[in-house]
PDB file of N, CA and C in Angstrom:
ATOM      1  N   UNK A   1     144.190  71.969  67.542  1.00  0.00           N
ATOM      2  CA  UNK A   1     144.021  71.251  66.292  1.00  0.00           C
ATOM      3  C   UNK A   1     142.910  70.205  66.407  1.00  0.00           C
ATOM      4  N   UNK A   2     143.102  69.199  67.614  1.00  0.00           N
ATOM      5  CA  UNK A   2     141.822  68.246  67.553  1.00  0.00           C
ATOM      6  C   UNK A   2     140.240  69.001  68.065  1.00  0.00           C
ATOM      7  N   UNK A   3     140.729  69.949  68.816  1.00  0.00           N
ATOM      8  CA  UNK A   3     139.240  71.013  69.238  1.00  0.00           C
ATOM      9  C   UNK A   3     138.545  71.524  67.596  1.00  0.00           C
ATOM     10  N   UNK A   4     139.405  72.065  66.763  1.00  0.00           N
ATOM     11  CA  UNK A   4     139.000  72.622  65.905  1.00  0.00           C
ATOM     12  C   UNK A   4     138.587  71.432  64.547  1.00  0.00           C
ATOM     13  N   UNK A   5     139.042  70.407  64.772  1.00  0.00           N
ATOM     14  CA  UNK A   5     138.991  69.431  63.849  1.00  0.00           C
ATOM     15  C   UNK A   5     136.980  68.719  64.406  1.00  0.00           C
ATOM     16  N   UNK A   6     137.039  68.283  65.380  1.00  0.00           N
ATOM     17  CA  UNK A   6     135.995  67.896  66.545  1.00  0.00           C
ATOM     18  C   UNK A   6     134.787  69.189  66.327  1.00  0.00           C
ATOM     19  N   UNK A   7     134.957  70.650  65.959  1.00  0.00           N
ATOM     20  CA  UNK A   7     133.965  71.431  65.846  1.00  0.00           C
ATOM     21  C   UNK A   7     133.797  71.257  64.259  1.00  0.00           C
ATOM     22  N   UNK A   8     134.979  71.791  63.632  1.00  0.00           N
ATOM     23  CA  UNK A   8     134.475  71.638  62.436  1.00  0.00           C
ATOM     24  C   UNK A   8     133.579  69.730  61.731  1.00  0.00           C
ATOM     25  N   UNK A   9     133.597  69.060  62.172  1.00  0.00           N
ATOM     26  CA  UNK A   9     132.539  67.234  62.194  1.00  0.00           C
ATOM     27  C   UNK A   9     131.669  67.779  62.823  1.00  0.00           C
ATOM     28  N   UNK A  10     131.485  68.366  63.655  1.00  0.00           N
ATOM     29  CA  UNK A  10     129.950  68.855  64.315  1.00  0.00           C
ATOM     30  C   UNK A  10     129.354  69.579  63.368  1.00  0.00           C
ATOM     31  N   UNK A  11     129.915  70.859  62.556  1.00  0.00           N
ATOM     32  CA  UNK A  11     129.610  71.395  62.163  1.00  0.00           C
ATOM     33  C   UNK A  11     128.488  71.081  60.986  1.00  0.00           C
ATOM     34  N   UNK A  12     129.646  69.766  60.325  1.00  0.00           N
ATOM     35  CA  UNK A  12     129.476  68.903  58.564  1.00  0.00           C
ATOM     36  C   UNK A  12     127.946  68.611  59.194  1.00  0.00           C
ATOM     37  N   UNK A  13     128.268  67.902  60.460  1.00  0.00           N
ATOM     38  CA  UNK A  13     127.203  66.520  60.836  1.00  0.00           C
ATOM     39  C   UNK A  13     126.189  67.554  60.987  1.00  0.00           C
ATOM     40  N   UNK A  14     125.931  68.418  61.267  1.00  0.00           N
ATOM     41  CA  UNK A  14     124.768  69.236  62.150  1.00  0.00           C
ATOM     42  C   UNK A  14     124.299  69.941  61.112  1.00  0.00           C
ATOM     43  N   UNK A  15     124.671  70.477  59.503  1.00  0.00           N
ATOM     44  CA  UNK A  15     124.853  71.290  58.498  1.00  0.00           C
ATOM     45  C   UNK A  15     124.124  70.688  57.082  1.00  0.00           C
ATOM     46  N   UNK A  16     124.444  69.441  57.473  1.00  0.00           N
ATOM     47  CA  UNK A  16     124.896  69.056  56.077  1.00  0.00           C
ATOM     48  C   UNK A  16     124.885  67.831  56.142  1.00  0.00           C
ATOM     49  N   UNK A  17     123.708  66.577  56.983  1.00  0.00           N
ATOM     50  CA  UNK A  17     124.228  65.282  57.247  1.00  0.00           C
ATOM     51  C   UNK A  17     124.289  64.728  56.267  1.00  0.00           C
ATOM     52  N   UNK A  18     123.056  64.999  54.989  1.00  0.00           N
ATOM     53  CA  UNK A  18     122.920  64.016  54.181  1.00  0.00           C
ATOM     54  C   UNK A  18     123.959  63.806  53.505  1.00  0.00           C
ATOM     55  N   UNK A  19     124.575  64.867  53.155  1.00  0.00           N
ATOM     56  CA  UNK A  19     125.377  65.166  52.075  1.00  0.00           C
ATOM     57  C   UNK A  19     126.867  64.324  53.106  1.00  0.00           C
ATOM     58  N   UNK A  20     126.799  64.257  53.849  1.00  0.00           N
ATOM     59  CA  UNK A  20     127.851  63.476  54.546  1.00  0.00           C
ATOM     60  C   UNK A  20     127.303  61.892  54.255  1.00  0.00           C
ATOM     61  N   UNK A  21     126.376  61.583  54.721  1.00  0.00           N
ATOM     62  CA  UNK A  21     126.333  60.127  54.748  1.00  0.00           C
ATOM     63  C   UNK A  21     126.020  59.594  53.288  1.00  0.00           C
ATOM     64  N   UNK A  22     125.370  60.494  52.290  1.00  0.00           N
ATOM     65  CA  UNK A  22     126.078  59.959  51.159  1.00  0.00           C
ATOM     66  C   UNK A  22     127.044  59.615  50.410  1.00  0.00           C
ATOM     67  N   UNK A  23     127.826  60.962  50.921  1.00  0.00           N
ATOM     68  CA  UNK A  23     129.403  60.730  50.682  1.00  0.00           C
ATOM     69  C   UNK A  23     130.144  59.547  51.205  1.00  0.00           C
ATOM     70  N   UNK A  24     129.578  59.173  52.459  1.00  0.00           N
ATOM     71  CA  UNK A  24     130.401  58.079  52.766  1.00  0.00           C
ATOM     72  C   UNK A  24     129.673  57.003  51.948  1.00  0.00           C
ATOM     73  N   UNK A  25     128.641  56.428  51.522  1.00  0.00           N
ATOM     74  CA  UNK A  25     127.991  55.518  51.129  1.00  0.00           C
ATOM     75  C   UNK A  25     128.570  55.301  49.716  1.00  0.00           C
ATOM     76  N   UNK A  26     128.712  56.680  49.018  1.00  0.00           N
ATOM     77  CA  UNK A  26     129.304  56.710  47.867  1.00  0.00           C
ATOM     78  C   UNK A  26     130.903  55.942  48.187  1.00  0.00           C
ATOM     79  N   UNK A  27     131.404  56.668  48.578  1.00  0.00           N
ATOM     80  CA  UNK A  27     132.485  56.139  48.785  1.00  0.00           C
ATOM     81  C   UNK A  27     132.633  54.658  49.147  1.00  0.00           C
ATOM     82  N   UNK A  28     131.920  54.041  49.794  1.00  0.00           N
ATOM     83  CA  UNK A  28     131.780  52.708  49.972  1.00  0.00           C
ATOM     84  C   UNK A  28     131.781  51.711  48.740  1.00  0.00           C
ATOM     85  N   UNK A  29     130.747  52.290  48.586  1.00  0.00           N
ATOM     86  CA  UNK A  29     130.317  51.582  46.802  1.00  0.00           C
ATOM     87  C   UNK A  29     131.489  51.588  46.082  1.00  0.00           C
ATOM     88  N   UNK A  30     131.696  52.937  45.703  1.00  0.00           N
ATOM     89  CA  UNK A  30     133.181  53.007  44.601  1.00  0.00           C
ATOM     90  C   UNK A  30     134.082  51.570  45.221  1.00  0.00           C
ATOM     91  N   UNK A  31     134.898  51.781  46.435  1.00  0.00           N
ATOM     92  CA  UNK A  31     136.018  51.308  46.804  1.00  0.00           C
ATOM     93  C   UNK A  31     135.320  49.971  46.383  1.00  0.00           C
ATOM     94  N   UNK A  32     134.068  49.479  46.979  1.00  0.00           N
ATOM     95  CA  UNK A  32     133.458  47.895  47.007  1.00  0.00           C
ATOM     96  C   UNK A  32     133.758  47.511  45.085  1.00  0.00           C
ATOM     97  N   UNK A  33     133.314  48.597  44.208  1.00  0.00           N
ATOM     98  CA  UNK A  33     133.338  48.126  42.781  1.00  0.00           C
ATOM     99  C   UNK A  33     134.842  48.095  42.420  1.00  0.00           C
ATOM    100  N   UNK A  34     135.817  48.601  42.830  1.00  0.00           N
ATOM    101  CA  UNK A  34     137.548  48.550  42.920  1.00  0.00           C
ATOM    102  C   UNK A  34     137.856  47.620  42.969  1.00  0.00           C
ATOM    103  N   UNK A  35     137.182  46.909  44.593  1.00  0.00           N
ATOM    104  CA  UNK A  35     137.808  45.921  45.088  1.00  0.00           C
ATOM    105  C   UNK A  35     137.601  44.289  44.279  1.00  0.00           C
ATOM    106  N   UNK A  36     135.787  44.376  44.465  1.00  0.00           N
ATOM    107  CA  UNK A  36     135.498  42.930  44.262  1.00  0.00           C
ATOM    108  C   UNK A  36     134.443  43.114  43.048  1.00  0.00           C
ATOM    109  N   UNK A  37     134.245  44.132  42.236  1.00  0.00           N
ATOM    110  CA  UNK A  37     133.540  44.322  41.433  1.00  0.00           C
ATOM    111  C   UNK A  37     132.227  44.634  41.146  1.00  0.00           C
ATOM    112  N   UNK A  38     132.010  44.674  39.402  1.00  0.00           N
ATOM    113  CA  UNK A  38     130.207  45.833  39.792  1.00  0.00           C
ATOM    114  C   UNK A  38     129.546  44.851  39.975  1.00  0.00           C
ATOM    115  N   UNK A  39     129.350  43.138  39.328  1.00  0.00           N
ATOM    116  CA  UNK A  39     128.447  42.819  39.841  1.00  0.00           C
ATOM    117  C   UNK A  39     128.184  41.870  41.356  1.00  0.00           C
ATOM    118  N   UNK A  40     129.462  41.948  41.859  1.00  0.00           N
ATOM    119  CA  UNK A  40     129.406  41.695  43.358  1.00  0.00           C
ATOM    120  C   UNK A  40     128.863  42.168  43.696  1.00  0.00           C
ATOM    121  N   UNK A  41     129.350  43.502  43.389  1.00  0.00           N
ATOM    122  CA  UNK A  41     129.130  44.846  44.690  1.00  0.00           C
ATOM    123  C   UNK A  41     127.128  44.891  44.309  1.00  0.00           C
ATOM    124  N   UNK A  42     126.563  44.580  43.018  1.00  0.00           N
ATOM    125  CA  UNK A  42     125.504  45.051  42.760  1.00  0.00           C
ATOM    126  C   UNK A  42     124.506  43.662  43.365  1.00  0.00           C
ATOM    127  N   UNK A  43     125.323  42.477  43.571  1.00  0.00           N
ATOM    128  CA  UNK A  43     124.719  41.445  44.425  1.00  0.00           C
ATOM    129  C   UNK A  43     124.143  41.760  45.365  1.00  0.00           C
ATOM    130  N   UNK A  44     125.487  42.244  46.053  1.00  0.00           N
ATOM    131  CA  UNK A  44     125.216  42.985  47.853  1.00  0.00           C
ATOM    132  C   UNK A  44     123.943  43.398  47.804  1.00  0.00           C
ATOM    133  N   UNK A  45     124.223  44.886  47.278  1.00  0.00           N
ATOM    134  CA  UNK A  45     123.431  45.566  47.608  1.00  0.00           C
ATOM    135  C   UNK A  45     121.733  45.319  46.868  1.00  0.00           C
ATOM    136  N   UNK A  46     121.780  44.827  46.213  1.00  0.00           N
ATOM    137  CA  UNK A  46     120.541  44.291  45.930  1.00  0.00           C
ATOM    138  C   UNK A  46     119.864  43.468  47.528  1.00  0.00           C
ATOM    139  N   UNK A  47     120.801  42.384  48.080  1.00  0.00           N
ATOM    140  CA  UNK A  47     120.365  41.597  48.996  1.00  0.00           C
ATOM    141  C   UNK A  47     120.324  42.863  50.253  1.00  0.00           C
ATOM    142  N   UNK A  48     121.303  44.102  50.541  1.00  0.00           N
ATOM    143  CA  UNK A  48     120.961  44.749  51.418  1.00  0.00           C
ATOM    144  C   UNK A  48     119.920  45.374  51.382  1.00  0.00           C
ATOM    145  N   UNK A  49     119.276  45.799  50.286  1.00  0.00           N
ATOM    146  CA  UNK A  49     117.907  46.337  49.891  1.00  0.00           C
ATOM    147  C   UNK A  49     116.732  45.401  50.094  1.00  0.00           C
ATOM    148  N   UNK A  50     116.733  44.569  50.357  1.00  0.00           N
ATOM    149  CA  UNK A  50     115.565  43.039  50.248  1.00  0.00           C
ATOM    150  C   UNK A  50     115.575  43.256  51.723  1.00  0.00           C
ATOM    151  N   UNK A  51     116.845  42.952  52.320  1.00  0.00           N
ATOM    152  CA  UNK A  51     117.149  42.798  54.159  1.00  0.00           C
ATOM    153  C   UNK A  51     116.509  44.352  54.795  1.00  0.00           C
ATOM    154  N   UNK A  52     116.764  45.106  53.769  1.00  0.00           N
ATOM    155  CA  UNK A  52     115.753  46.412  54.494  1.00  0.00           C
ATOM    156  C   UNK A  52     114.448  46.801  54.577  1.00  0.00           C
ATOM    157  N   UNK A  53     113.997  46.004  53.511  1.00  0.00           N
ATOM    158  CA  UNK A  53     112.332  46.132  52.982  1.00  0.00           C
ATOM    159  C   UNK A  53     111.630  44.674  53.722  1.00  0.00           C
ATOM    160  N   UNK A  54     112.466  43.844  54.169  1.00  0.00           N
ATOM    161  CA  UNK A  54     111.781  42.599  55.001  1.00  0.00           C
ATOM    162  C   UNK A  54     112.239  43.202  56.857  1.00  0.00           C
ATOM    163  N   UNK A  55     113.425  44.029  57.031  1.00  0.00           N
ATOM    164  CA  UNK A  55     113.486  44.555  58.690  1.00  0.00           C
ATOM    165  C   UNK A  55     112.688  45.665  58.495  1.00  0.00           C
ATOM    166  N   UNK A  56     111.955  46.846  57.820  1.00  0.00           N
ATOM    167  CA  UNK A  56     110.949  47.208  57.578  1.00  0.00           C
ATOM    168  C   UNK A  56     109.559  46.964  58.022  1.00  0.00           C
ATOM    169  N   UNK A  57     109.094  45.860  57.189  1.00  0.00           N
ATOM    170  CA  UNK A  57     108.517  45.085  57.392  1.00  0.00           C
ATOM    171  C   UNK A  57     108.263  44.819  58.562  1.00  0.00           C
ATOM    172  N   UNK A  58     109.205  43.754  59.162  1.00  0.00           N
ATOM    173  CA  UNK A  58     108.831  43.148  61.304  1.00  0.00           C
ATOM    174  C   UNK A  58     108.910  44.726  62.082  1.00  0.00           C
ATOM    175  N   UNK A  59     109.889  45.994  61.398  1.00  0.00           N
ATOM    176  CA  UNK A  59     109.363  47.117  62.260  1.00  0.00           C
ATOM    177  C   UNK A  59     108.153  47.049  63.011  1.00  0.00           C
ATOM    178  N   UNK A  60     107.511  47.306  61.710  1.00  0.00           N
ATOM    179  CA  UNK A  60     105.940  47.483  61.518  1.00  0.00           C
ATOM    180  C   UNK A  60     105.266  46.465  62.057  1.00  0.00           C
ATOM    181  N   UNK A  61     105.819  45.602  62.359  1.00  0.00           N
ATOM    182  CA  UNK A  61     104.898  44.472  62.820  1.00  0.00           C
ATOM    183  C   UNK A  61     103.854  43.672  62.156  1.00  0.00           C
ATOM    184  N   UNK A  62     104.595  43.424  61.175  1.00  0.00           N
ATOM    185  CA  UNK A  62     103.261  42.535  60.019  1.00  0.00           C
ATOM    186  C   UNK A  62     104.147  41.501  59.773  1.00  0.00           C
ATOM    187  N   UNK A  63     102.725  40.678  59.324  1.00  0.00           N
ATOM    188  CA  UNK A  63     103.616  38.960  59.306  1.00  0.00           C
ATOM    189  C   UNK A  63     104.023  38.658  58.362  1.00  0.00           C
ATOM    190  N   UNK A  64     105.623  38.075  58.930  1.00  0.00           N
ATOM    191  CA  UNK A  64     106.274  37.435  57.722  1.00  0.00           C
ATOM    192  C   UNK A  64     105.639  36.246  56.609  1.00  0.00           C
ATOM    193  N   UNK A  65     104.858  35.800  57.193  1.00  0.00           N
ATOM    194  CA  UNK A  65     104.529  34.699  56.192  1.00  0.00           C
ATOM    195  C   UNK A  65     103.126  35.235  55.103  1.00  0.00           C
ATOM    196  N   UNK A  66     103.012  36.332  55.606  1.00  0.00           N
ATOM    197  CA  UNK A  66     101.789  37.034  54.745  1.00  0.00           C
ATOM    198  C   UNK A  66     102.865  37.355  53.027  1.00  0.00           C
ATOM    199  N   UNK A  67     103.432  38.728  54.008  1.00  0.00           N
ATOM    200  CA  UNK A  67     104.386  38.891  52.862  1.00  0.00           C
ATOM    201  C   UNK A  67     104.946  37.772  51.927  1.00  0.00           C
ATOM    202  N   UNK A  68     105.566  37.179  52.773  1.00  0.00           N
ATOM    203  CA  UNK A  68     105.819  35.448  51.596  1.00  0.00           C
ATOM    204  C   UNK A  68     105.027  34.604  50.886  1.00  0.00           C
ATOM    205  N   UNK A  69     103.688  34.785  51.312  1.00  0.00           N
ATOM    206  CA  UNK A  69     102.604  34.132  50.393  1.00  0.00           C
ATOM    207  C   UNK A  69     102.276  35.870  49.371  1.00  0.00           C
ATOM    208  N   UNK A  70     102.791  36.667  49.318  1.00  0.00           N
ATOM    209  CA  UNK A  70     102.518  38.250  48.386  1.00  0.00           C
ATOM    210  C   UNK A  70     103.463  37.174  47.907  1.00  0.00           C
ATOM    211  N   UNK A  71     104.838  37.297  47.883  1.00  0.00           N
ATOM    212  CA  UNK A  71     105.712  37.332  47.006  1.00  0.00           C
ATOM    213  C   UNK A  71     105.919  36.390  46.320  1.00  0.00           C
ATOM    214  N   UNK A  72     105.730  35.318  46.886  1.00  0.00           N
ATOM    215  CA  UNK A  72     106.276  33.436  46.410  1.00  0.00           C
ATOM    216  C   UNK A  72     104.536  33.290  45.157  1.00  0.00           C
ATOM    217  N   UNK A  73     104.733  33.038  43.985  1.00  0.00           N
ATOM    218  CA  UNK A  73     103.041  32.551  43.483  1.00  0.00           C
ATOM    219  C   UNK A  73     102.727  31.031  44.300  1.00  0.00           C
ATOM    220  N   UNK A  74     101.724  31.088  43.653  1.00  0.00           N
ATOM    221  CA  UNK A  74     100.824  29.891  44.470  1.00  0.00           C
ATOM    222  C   UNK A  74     101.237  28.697  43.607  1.00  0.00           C
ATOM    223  N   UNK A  75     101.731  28.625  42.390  1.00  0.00           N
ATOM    224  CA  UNK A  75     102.399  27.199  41.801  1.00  0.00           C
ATOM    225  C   UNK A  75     103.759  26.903  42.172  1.00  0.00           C
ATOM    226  N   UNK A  76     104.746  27.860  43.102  1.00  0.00           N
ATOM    227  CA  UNK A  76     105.826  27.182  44.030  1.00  0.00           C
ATOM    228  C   UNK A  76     105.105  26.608  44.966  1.00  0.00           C
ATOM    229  N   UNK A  77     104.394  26.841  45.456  1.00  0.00           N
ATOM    230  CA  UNK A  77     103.931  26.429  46.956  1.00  0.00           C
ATOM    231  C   UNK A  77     103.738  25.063  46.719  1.00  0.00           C
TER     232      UNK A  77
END
């Protein structure tokens, strides 16, 4: 039962990842809008989307303060 359970997750994962890790992502979301709501949940993920496009970003190795003088105008400064 756990051999055949353990091949068939290899199978999903090796087959079919996307469609797995969306599913779980989906699923995340739903339960998150259940729990604490849409525009919590649409807080988050707004700020997890910013946190991915700025760790992106230092991937690549370009400077943070470049990007922040792109984004911030020059009458905050």
């Amino acid at each position: 039962m756990k051999e055949d359970m353990k091949n068939f997750m290899e199978a999903v994962w090796k087959n079919h990842r996307g469609r797995f890790i969306g599913t779980i992502i989906g699923l995340f979301i739903g339960l998150s809008v259940l729990v604490f709501g849409f525009f919590k949940t649409l807080f988050v993920l707004i700020c997890a989307v910013i946190g991915l496009y700025i760790g992106g970003k230092v991937d690549n190795h370009e400077d943070l303060f470049r990007l922040l003088e792109k984004l911030i105008p020059t009458r905050f400064r």
